[in-house]
N, C-alpha and C. Protein backbone atom coordinates (compact mmCIF):
# COMPACT_ATOMS: atom_id res chain seq x y z
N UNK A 1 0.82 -1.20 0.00
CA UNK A 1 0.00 0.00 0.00
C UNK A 1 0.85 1.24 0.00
N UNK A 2 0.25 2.13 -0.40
CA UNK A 2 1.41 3.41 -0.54
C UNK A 2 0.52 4.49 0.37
N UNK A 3 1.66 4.77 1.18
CA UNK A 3 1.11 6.16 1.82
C UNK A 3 0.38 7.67 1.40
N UNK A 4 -0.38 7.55 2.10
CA UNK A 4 -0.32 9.40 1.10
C UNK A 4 0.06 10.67 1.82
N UNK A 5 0.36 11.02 0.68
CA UNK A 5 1.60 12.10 0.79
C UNK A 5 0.78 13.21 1.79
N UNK A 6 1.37 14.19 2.22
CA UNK A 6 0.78 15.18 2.87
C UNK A 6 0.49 16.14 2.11
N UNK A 7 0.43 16.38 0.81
CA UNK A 7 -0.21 17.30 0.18
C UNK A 7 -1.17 16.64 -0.90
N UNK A 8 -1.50 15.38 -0.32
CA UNK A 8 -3.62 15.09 -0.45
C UNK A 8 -4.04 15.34 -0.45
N UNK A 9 -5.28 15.79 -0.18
CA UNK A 9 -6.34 16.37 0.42
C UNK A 9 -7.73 15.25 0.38
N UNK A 10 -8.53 15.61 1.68
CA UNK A 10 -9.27 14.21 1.66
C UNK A 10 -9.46 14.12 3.26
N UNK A 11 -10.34 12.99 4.23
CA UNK A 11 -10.43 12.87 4.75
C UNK A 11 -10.18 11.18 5.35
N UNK A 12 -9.51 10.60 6.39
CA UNK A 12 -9.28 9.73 6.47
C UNK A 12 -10.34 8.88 7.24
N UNK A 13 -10.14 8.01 7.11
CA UNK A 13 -11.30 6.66 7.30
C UNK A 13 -11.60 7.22 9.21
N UNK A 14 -10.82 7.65 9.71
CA UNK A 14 -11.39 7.55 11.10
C UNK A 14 -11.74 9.30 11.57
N UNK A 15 -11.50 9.98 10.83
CA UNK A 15 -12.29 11.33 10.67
C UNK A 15 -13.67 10.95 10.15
N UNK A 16 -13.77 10.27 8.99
CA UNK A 16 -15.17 9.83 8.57
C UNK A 16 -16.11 9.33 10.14
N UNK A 17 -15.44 8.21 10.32
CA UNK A 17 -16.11 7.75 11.29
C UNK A 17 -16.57 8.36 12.91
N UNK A 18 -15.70 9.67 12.51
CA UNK A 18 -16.37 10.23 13.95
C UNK A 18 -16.93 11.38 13.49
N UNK A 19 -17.24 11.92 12.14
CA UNK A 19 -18.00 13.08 12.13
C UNK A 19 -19.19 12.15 11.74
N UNK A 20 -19.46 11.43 11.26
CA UNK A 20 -20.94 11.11 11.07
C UNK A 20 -21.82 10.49 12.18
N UNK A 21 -20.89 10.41 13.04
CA UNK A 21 -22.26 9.89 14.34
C UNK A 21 -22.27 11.47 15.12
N UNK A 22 -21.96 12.40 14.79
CA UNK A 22 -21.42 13.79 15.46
C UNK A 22 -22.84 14.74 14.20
N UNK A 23 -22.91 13.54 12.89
CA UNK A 23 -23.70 14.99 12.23
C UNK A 23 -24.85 14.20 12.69
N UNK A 24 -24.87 12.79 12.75
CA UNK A 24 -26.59 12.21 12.80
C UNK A 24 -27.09 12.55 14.20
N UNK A 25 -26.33 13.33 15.60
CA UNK A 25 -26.89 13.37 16.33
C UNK A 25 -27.53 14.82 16.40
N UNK A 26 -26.85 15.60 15.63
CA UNK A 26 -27.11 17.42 14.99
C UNK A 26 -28.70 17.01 14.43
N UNK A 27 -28.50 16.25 13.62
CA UNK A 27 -29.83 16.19 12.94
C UNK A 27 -30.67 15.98 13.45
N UNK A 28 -30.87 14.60 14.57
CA UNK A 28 -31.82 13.98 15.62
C UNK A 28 -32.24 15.39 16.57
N UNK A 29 -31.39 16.28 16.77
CA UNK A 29 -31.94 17.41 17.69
C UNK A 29 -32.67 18.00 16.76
N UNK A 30 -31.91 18.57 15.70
CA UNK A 30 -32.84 19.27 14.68
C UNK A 30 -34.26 18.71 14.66
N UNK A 31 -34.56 17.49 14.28
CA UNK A 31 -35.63 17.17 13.69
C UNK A 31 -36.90 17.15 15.27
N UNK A 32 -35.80 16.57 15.92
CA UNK A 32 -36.81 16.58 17.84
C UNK A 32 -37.12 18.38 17.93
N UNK A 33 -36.26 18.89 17.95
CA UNK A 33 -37.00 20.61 18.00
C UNK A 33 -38.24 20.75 17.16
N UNK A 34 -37.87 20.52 15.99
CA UNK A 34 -38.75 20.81 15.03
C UNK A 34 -39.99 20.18 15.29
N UNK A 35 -40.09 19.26 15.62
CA UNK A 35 -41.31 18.33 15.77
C UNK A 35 -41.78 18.57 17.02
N UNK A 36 -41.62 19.14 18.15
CA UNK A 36 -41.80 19.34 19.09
C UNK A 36 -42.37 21.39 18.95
N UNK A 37 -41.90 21.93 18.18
CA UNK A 37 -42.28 23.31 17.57
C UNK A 37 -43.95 23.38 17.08
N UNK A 38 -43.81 21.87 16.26
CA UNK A 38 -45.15 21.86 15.49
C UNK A 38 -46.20 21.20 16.46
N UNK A 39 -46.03 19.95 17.71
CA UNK A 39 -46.81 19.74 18.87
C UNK A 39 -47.40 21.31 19.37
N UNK A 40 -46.61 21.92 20.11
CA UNK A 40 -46.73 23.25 20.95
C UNK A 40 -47.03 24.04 20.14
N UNK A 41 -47.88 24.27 18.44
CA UNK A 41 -48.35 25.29 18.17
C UNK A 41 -49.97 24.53 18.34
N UNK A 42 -50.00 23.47 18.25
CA UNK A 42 -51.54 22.28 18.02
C UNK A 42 -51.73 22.37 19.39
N UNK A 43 -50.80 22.25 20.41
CA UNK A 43 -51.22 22.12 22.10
C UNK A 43 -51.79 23.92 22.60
N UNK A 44 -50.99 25.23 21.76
CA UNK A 44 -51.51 26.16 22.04
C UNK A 44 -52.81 26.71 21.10
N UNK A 45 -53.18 26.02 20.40
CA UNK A 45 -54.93 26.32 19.58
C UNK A 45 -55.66 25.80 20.81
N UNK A 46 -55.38 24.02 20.97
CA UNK A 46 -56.43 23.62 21.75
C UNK A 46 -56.32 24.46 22.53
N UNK A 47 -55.35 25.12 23.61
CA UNK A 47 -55.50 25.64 25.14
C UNK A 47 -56.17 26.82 25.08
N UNK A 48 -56.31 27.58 23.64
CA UNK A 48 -57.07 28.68 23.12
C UNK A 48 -58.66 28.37 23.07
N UNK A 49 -59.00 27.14 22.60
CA UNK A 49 -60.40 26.69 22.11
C UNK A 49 -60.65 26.29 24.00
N UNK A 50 -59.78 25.64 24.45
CA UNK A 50 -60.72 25.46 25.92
C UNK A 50 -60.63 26.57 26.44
N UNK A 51 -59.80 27.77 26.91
CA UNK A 51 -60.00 28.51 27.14
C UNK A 51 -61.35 29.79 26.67
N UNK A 52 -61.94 29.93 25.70
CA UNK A 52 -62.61 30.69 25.13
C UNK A 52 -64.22 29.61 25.31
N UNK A 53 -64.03 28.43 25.00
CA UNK A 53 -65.45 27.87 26.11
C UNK A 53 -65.84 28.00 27.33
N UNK A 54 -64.56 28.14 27.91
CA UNK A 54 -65.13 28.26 29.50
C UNK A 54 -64.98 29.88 29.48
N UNK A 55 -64.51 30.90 28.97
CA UNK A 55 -65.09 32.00 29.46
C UNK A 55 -66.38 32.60 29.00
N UNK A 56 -66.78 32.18 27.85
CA UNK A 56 -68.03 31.80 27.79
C UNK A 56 -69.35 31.16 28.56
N UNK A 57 -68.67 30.16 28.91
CA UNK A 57 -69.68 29.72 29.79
C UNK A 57 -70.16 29.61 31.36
N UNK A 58 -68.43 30.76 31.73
CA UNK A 58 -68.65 31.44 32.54
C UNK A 58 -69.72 32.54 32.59
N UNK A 59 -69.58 33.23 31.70
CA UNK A 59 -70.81 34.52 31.47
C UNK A 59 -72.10 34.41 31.45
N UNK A 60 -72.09 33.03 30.23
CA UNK A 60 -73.84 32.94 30.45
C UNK A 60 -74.15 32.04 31.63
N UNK A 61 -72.97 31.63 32.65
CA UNK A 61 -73.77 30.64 33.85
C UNK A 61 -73.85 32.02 35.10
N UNK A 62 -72.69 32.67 35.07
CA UNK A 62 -73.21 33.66 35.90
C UNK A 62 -74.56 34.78 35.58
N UNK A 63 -74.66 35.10 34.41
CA UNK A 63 -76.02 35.62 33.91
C UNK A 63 -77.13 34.79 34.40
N UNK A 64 -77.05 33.75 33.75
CA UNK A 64 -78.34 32.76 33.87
C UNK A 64 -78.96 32.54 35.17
N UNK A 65 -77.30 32.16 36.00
CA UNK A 65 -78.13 32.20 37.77
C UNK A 65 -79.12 33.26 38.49
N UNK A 66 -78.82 34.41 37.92
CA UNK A 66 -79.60 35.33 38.57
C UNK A 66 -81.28 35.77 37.26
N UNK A 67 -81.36 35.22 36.53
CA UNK A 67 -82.39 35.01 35.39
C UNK A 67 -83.72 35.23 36.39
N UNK A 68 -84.76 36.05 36.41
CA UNK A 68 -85.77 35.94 37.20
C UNK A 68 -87.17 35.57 36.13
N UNK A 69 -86.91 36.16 34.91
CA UNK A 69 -87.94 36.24 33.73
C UNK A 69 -87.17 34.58 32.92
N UNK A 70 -88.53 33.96 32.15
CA UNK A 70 -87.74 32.80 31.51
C UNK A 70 -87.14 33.57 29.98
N UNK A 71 -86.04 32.78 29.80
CA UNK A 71 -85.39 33.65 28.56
C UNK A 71 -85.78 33.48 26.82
N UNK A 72 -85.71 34.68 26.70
CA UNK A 72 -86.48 34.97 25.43
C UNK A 72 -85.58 34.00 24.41
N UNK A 73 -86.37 32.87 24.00
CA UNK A 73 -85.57 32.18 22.49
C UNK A 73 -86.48 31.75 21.60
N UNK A 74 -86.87 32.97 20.99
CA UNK A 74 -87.08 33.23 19.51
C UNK A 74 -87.17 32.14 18.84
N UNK A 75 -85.17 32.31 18.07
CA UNK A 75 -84.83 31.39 17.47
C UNK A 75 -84.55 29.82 18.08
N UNK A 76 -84.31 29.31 16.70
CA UNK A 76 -84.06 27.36 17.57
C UNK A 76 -82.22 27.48 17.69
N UNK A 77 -81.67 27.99 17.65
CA UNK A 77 -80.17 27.81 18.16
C UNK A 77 -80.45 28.67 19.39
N UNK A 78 -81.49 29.76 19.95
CA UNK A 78 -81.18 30.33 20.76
C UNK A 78 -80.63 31.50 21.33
N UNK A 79 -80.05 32.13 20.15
CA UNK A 79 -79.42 32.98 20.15
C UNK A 79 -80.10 34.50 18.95
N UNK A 80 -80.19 35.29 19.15
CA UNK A 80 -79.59 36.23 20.70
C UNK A 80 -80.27 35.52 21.86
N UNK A 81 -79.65 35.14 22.64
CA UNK A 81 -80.01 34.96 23.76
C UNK A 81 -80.14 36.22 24.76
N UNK A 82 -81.93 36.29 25.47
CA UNK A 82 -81.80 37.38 25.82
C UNK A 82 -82.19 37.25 27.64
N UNK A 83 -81.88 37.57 28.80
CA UNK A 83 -81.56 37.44 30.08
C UNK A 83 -81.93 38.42 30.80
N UNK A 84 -83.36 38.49 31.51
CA UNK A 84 -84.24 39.58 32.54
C UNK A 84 -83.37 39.64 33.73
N UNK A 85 -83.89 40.14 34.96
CA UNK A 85 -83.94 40.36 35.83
C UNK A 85 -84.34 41.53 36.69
N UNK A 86 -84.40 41.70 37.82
CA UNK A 86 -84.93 42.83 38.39
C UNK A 86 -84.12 43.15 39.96
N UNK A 87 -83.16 44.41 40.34
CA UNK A 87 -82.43 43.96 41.56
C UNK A 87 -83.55 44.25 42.54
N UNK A 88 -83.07 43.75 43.78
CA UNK A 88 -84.23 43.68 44.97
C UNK A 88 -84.01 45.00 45.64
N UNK A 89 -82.92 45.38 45.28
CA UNK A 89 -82.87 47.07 45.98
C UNK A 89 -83.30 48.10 45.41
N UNK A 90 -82.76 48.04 44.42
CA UNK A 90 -83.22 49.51 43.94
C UNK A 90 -84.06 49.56 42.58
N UNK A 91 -84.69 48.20 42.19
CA UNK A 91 -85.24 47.55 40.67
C UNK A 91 -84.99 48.07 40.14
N UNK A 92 -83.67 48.35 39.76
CA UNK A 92 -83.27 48.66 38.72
C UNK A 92 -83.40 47.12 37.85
N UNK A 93 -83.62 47.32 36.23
CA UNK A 93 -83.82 46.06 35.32
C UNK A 93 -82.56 45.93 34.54
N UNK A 94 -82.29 44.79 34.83
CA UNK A 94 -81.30 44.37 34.28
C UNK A 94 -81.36 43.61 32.95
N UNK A 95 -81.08 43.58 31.12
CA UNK A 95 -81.24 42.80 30.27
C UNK A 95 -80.13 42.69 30.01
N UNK A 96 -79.62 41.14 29.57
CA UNK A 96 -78.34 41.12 29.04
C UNK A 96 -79.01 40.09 28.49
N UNK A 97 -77.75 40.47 26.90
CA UNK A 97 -78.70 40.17 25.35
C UNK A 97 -76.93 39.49 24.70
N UNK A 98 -76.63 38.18 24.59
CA UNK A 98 -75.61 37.39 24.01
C UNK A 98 -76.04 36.80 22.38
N UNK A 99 -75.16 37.41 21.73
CA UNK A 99 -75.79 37.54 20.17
C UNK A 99 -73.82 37.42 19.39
N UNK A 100 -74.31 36.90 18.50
CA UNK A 100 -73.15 36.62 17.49
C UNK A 100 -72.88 37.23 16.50
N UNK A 101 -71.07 38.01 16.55
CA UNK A 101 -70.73 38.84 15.66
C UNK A 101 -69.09 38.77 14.91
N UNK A 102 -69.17 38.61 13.44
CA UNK A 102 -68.81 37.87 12.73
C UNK A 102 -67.53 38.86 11.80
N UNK A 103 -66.74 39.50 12.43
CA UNK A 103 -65.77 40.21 11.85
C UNK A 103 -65.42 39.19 11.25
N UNK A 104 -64.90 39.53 9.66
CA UNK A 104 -64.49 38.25 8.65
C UNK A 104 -64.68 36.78 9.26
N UNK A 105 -63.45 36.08 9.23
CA UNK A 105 -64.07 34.69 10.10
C UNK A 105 -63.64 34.50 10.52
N UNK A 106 -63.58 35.27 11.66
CA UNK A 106 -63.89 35.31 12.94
C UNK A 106 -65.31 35.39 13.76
N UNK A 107 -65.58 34.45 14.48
CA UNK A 107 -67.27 34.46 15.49
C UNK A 107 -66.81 34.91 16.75
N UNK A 108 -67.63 36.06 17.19
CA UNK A 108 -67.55 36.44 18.22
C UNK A 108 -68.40 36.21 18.98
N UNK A 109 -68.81 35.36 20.40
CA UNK A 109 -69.73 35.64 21.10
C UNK A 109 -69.97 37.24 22.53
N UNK A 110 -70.49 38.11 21.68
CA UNK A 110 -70.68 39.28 22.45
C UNK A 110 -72.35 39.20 23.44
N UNK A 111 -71.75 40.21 24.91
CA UNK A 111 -72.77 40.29 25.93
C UNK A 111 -73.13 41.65 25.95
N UNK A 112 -74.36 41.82 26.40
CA UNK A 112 -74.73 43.54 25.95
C UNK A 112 -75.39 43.65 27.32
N UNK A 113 -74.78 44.64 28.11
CA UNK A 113 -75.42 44.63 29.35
C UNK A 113 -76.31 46.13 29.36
N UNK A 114 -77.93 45.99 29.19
CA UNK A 114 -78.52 47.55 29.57
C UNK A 114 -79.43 47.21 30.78
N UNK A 115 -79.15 48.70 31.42
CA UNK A 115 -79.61 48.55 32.90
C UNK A 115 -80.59 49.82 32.78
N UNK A 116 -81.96 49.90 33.47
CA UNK A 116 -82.57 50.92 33.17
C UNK A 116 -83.25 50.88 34.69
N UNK A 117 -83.49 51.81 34.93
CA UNK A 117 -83.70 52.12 36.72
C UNK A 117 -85.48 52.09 36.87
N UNK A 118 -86.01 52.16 37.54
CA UNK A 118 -87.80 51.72 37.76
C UNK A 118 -88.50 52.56 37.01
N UNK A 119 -88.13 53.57 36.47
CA UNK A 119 -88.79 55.25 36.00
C UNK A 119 -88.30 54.64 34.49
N UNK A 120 -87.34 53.52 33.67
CA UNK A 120 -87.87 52.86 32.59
C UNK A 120 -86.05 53.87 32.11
N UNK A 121 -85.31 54.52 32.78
CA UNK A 121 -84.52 55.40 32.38
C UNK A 121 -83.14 54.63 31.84
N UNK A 122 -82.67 55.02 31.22
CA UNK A 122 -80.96 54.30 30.78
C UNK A 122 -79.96 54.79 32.05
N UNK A 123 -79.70 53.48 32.87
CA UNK A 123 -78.47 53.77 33.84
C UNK A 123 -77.06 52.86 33.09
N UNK A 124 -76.93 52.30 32.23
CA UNK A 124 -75.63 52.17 31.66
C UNK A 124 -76.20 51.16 30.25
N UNK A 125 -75.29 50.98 29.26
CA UNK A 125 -75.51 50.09 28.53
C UNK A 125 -73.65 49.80 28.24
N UNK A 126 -73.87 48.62 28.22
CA UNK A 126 -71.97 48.01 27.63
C UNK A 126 -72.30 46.63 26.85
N UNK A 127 -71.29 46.65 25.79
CA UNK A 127 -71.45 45.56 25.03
C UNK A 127 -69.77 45.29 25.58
N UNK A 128 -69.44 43.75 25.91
CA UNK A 128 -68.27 42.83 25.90
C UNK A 128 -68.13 41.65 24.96
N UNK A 129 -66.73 41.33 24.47
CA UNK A 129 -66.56 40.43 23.58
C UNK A 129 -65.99 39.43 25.03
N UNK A 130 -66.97 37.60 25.08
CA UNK A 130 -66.95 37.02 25.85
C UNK A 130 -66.25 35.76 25.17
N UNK A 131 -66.44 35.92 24.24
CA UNK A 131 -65.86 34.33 23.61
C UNK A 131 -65.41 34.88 22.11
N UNK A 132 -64.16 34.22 21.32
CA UNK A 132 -63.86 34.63 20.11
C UNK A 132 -63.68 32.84 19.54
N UNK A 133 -63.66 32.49 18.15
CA UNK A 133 -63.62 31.32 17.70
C UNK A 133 -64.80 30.31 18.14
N UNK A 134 -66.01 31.26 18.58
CA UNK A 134 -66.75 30.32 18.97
C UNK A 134 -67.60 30.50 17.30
N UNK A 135 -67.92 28.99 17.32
CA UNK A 135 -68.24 27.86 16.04
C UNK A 135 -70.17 28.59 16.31
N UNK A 136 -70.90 29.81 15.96
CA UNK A 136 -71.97 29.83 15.90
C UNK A 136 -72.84 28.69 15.24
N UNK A 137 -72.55 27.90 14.73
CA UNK A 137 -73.49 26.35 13.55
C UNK A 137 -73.60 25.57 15.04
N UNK A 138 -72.58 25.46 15.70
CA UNK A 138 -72.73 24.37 16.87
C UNK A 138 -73.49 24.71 18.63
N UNK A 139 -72.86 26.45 18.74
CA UNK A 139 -73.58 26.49 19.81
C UNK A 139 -74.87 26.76 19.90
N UNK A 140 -75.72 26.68 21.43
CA UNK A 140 -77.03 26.53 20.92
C UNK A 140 -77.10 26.73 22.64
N UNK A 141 -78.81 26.90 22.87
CA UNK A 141 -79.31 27.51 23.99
C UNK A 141 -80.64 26.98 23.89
N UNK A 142 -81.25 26.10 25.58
CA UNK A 142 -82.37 25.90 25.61
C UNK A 142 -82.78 25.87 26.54
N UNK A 143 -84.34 25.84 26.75
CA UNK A 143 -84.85 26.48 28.04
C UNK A 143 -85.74 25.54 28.49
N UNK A 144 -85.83 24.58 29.40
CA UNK A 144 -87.27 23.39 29.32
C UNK A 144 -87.81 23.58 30.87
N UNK A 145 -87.77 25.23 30.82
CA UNK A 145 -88.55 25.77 31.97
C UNK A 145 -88.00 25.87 33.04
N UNK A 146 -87.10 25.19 33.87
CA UNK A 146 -85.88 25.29 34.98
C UNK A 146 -85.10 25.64 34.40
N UNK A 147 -84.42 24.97 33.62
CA UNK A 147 -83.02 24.87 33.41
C UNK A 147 -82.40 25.36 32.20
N UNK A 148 -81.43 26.47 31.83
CA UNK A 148 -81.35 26.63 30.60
C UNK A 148 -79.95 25.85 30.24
N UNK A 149 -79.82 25.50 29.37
CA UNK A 149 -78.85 24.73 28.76
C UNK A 149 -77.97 25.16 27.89
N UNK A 150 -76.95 25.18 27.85
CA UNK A 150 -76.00 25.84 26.81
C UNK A 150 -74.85 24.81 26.59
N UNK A 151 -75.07 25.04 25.45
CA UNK A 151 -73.52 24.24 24.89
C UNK A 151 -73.25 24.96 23.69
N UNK A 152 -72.06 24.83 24.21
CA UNK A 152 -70.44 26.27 23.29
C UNK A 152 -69.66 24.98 22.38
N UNK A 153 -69.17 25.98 21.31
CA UNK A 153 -67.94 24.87 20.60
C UNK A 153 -67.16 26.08 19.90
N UNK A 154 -65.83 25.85 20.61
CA UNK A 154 -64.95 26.65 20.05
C UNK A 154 -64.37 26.23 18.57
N UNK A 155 -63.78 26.85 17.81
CA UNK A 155 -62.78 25.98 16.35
C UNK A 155 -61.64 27.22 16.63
N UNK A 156 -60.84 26.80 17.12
CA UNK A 156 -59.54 27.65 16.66
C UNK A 156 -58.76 27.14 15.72
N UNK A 157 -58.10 28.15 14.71
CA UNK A 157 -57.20 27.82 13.38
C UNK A 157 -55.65 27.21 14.36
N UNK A 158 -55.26 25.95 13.88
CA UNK A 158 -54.48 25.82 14.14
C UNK A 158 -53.47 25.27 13.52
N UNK A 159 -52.16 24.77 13.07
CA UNK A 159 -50.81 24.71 12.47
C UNK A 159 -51.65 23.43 11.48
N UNK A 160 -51.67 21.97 12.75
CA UNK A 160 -52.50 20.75 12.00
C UNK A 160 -54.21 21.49 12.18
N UNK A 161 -54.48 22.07 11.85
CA UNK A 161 -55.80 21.94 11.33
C UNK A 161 -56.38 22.49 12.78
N UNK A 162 -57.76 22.86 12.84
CA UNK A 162 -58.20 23.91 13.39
C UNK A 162 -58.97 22.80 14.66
N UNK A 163 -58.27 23.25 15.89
CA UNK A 163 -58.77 22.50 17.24
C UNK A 163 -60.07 22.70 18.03
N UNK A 164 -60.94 22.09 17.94
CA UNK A 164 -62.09 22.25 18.44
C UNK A 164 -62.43 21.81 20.07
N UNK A 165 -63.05 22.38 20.38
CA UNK A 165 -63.69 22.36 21.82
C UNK A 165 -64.96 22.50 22.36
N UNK A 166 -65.88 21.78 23.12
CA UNK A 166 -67.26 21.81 23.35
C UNK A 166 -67.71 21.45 24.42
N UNK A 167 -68.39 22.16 25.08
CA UNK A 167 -69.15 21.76 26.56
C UNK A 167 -70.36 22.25 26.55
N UNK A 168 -71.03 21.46 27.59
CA UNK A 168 -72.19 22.14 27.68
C UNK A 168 -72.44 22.12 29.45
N UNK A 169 -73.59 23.26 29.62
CA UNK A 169 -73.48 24.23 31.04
C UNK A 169 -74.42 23.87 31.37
N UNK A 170 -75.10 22.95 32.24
CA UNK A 170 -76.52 23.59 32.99
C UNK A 170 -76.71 24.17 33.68
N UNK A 171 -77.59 25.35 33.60
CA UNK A 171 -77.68 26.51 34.27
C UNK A 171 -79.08 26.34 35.06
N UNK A 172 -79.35 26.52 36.53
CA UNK A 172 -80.99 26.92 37.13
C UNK A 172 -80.63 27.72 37.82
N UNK A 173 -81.59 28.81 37.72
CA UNK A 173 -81.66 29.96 38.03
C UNK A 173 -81.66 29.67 39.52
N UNK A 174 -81.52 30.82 40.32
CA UNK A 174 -82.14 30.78 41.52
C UNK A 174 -82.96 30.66 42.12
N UNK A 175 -83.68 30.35 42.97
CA UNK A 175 -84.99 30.83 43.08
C UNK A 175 -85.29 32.27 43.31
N UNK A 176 -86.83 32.22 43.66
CA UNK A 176 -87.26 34.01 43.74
C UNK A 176 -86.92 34.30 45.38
């Protein structure tokens, strides 16, 4: 066998052998980051879609508990959903009116709080955005005389495809 000279160029059999278990472990991180990048954008939609059900269904269960009138549903999904009451101090009337609003596509579930004092007068009106990505086709609202019922379904856009979420609330009012 003949030596080679020092002005070769080239890499020798045991340089080979220690950069390639040195690049396949570069790569194994590479590809574990990466794949672990694309989990944690799918794990932060869902935590978006459960999050935006339950503050939702925070609103209409705290609304609903204090419900003294049964609630106006019109329509068969329920919505606008609309929510009486009357306070014991000062009757002032309380309506809060949850209705769906659709900046491009985006679904918003918005709460409209107007308060009008015994003399029939405007003491505040506020509209809040309570839920965003909520799926209006799925949620829905019903009333079978006690109990009103609600069930929410979020769709958030997500990396794999858009993560959905759904619960439903039973709500009974208080008594009088």
């Amino acid at each position: 066998m003949k030596l080679l000279n020092r002005s070769q160029k080239g890499f020798t059999l045991i340089e080979l052998l220690i950069a390639l278990p040195i690049i396949a472990i570069v790569v194994a991180a590479a590809t574990g980051a990466l794949i672990q990048v694309i989990q944690s954008t799918s794990t932060s939609a869902h935590m978006v879609a459960i999050r935006q059900v339950q503050t939702a269904g925070y609103w209409v269960s705290k609304d609903g508990l204090q419900v003294q009138v049964a609630p106006d549903l019109t329509d068969p999904t329920g919505f606008p959903l609309t929510l009486r009451r009357t306070d014991w101090d000062d009757r002032d009337v309380h309506v809060v009116i949850y209705s769906f609003v659709s900046p491009g596509e985006l679904t918003e579930l918005q709460r409209q709080k107007i308060v009008t004092d015994k003399d029939g007068s405007l003491v505040s009106d506020t509209t809040t955005m309570v839920g965003q990505y909520i799926d209006s086709s799925q949620t829905r609202c019903q009333w079978d005389g006690s109990v009103l019922t609600f069930t929410v379904t979020a769709k958030v856009p997500g990396a794999r495809g858009p993560q959905t979420e759904s619960r439903t609330y039973e709500i009974k009012p208080r008594p009088d």
